[in-house]
PDB file of N, CA and C in Angstrom:
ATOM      1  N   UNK A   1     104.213 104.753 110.360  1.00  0.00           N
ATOM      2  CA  UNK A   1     104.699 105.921 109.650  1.00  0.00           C
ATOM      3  C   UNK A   1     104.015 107.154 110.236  1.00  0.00           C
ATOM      4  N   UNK A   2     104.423 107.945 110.417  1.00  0.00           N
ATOM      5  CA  UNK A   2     104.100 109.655 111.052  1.00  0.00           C
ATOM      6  C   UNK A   2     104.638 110.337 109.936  1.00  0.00           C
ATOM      7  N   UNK A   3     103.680 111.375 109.455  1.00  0.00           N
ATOM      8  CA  UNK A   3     103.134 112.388 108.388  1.00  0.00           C
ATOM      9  C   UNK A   3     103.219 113.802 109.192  1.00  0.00           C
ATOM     10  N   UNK A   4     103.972 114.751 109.335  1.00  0.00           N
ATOM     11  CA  UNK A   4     103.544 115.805 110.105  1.00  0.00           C
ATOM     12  C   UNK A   4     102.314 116.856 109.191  1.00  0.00           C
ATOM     13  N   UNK A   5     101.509 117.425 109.927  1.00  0.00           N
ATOM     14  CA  UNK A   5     100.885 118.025 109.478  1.00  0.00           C
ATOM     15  C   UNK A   5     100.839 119.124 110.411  1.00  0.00           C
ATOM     16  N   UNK A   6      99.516 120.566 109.566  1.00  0.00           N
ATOM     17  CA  UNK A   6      99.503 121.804 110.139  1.00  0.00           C
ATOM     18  C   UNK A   6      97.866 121.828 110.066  1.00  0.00           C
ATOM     19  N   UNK A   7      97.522 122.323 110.804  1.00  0.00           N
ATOM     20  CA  UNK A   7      95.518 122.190 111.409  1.00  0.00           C
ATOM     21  C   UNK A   7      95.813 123.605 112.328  1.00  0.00           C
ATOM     22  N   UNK A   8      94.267 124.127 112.236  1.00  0.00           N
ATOM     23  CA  UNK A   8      93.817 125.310 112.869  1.00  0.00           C
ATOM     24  C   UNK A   8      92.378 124.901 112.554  1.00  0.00           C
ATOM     25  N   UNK A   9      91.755 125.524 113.394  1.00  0.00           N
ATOM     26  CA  UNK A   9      90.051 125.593 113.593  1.00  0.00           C
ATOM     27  C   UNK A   9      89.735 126.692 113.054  1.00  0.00           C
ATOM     28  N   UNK A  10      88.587 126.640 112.352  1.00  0.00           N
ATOM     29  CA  UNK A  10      88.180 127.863 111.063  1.00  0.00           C
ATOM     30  C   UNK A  10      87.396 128.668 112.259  1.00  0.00           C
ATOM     31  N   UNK A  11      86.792 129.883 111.708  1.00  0.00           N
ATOM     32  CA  UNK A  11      85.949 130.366 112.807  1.00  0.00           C
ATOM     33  C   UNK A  11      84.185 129.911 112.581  1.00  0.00           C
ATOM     34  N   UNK A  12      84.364 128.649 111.479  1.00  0.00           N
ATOM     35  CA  UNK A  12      83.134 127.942 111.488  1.00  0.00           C
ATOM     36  C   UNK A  12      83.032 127.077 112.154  1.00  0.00           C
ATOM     37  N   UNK A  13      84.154 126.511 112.463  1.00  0.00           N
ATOM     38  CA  UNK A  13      83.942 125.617 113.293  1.00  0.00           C
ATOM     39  C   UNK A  13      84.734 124.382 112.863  1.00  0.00           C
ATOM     40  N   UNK A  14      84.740 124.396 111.521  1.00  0.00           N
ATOM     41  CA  UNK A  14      85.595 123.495 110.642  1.00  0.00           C
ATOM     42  C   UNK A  14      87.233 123.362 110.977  1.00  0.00           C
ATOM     43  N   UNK A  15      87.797 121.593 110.791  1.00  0.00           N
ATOM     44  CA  UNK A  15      89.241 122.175 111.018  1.00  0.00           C
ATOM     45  C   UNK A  15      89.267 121.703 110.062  1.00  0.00           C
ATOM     46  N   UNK A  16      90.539 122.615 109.450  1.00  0.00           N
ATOM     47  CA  UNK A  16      91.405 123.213 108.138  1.00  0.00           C
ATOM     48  C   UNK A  16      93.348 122.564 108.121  1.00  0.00           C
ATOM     49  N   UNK A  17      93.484 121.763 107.354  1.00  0.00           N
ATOM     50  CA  UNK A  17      94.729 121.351 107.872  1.00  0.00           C
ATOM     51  C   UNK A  17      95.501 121.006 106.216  1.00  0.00           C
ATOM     52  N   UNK A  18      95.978 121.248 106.299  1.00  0.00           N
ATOM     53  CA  UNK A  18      97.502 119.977 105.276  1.00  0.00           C
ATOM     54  C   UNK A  18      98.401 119.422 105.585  1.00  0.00           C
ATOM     55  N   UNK A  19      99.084 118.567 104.596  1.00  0.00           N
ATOM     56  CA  UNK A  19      99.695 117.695 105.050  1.00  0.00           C
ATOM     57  C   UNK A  19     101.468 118.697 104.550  1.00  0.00           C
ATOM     58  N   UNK A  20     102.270 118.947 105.745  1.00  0.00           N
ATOM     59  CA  UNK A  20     103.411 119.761 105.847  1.00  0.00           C
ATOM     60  C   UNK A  20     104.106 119.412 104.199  1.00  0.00           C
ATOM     61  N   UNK A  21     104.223 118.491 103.730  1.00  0.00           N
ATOM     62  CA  UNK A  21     104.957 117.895 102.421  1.00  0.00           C
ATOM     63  C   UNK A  21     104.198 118.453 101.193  1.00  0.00           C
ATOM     64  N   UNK A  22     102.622 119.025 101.365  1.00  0.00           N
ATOM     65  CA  UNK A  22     101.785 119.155 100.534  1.00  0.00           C
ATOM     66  C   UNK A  22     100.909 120.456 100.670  1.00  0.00           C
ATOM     67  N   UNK A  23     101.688 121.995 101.050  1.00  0.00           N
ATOM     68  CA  UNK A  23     101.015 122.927 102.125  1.00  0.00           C
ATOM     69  C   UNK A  23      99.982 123.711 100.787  1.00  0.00           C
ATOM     70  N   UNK A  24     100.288 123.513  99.783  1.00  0.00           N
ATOM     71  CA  UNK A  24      99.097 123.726  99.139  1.00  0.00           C
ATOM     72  C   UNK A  24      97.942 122.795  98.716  1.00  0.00           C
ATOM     73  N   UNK A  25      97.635 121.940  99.190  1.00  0.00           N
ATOM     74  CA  UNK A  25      96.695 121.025  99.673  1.00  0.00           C
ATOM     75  C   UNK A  25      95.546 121.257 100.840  1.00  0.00           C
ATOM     76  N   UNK A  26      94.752 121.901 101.192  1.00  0.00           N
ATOM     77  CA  UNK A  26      94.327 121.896 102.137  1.00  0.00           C
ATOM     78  C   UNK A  26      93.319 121.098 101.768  1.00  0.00           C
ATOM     79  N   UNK A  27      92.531 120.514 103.585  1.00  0.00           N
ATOM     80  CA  UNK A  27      91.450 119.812 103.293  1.00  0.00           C
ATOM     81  C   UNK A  27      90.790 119.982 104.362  1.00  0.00           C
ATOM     82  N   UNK A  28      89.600 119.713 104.916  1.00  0.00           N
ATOM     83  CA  UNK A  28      88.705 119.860 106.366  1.00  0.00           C
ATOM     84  C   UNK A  28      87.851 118.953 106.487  1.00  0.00           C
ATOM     85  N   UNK A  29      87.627 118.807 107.782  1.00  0.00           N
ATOM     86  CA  UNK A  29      86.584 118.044 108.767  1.00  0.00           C
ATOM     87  C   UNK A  29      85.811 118.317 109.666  1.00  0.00           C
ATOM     88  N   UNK A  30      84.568 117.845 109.877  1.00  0.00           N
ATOM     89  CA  UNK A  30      84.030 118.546 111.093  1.00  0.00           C
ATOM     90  C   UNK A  30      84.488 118.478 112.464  1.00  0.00           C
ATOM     91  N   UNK A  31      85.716 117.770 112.675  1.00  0.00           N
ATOM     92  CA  UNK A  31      86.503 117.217 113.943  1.00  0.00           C
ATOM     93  C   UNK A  31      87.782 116.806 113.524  1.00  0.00           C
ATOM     94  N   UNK A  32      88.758 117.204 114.360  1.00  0.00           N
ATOM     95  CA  UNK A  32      89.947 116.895 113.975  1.00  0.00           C
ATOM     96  C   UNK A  32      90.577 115.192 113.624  1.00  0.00           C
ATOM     97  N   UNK A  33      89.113 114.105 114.494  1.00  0.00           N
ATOM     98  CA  UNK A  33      89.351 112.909 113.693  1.00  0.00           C
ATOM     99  C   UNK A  33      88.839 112.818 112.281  1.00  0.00           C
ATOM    100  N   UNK A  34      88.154 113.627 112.162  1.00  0.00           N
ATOM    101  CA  UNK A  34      87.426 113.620 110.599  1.00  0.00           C
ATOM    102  C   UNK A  34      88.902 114.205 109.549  1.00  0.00           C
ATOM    103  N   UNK A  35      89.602 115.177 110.051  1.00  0.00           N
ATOM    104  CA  UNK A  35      90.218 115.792 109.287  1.00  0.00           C
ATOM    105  C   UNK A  35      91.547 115.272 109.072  1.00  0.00           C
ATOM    106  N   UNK A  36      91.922 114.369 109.939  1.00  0.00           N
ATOM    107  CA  UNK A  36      93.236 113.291 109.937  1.00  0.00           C
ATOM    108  C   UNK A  36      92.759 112.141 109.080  1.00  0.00           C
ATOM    109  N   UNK A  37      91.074 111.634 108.531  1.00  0.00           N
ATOM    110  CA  UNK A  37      91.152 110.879 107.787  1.00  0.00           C
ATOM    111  C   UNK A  37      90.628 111.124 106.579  1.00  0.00           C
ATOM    112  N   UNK A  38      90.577 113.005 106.400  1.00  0.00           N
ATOM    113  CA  UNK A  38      90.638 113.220 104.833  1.00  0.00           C
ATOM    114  C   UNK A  38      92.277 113.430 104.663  1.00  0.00           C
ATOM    115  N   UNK A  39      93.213 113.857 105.684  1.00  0.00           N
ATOM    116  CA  UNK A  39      94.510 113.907 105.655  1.00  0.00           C
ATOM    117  C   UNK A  39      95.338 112.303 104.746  1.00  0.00           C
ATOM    118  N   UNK A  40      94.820 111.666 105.344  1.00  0.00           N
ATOM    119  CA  UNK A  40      94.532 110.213 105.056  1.00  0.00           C
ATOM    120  C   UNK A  40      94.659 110.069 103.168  1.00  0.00           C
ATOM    121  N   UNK A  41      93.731 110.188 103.446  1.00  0.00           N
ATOM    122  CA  UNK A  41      93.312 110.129 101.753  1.00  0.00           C
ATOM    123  C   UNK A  41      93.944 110.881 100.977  1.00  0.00           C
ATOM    124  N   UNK A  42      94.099 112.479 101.446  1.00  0.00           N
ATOM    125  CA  UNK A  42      95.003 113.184 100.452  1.00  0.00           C
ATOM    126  C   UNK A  42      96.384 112.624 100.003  1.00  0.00           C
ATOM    127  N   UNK A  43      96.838 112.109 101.277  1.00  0.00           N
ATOM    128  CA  UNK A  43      98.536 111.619 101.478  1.00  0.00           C
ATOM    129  C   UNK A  43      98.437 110.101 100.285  1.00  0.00           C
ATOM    130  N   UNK A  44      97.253 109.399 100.431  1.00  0.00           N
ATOM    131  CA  UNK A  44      97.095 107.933  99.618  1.00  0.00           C
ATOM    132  C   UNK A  44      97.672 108.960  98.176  1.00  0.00           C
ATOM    133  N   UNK A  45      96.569 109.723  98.013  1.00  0.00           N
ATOM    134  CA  UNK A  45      96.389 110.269  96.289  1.00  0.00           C
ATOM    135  C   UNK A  45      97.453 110.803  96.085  1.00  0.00           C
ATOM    136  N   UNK A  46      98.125 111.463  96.668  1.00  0.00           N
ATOM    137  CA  UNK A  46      99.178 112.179  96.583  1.00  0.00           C
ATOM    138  C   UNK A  46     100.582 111.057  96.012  1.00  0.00           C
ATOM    139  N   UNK A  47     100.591 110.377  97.004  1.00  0.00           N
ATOM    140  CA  UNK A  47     101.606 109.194  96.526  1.00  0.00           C
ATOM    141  C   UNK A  47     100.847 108.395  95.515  1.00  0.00           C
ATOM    142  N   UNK A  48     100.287 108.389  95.293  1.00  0.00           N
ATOM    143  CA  UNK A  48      99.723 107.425  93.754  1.00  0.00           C
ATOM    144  C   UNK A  48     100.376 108.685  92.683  1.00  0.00           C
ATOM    145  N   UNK A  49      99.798 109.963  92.659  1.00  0.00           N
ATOM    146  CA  UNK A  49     100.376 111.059  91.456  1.00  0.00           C
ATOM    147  C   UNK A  49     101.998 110.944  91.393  1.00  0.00           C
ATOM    148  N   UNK A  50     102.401 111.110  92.814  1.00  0.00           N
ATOM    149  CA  UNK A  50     104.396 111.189  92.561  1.00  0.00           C
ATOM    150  C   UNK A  50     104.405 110.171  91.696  1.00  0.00           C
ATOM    151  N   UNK A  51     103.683 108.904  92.064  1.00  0.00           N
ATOM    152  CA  UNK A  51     104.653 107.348  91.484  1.00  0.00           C
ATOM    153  C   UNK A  51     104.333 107.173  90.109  1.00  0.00           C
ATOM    154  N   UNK A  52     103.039 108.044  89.428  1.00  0.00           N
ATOM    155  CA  UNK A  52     102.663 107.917  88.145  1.00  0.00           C
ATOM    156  C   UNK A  52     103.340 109.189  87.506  1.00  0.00           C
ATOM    157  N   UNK A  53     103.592 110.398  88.177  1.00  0.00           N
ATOM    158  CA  UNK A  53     104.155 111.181  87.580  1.00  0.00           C
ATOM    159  C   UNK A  53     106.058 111.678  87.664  1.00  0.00           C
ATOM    160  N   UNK A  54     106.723 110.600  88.548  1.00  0.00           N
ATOM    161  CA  UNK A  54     107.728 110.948  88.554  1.00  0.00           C
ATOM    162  C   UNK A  54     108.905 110.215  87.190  1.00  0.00           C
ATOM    163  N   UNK A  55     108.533 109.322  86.660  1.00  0.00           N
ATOM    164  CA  UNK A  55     109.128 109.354  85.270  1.00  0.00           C
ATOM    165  C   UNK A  55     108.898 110.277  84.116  1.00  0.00           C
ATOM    166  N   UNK A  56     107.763 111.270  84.467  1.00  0.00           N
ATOM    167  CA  UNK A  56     107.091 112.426  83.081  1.00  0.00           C
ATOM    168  C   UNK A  56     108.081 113.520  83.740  1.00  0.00           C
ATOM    169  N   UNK A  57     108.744 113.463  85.234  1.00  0.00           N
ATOM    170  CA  UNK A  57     108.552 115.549  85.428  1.00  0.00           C
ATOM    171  C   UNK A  57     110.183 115.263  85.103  1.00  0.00           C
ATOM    172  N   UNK A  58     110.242 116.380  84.218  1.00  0.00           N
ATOM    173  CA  UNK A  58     111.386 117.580  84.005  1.00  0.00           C
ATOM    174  C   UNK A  58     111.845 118.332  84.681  1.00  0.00           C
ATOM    175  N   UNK A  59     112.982 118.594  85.142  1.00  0.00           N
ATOM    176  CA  UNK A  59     113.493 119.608  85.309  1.00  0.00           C
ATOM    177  C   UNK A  59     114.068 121.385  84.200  1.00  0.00           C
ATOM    178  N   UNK A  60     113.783 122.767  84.428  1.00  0.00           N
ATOM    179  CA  UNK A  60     114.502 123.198  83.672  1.00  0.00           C
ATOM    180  C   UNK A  60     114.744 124.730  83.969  1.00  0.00           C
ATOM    181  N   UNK A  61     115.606 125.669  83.623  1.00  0.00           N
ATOM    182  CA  UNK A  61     115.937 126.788  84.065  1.00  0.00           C
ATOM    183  C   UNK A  61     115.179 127.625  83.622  1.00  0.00           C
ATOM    184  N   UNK A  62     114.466 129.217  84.090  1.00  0.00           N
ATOM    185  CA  UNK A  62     114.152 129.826  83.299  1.00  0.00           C
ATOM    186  C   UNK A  62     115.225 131.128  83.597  1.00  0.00           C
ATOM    187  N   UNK A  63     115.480 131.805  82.985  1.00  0.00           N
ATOM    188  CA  UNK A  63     116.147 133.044  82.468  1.00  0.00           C
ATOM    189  C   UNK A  63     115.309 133.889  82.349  1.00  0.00           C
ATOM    190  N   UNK A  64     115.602 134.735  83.297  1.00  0.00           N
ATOM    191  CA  UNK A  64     114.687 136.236  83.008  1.00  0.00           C
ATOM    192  C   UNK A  64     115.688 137.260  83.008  1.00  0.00           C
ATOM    193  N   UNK A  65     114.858 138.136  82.078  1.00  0.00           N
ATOM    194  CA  UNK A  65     115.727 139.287  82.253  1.00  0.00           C
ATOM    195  C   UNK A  65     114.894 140.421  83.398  1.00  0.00           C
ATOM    196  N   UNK A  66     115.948 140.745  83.887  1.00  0.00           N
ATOM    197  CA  UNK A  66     115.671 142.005  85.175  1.00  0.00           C
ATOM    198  C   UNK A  66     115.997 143.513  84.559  1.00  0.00           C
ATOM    199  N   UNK A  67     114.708 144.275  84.269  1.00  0.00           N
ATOM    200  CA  UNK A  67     114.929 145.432  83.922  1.00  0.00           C
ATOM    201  C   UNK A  67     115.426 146.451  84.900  1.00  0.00           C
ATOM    202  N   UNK A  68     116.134 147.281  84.859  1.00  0.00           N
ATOM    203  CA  UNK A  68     117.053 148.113  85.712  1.00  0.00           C
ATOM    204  C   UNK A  68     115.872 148.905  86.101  1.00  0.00           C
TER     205      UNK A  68
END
């Protein structure tokens, strides 16, 4: 299985990445193998929450009003 992801190098030195499916997720490593196997882990946890939380989520509209 291939996960695309997005990584950049901090100007600490740290790389900074998420997983493209999850872009408010970020996570880091001191090396980009370090940071593909917190990538790792996020993607595990991540699919454990969908599979426990996809019989609870709702869908629903909100209605706003737009003042002129």
């Amino acid at each position: 299985m291939e996960i695309p992801y997005t990584y950049w190098e901090a100007d600490d030195g740290w790389f900074v990445g998420f997983i493209n499916a999850y872009p408010d997720h970020l996570t880091q490593g001191h090396d980009l193998s370090e940071l593909e196997v917190m990538l790792t882990d996020l993607y595990q946890i991540r699919q454990e929450e969908d599979e426990r939380l996809s019989s609870k989520r709702k869908s629903g509209v909100l209605r706003l009003k737009v003042s002129a």
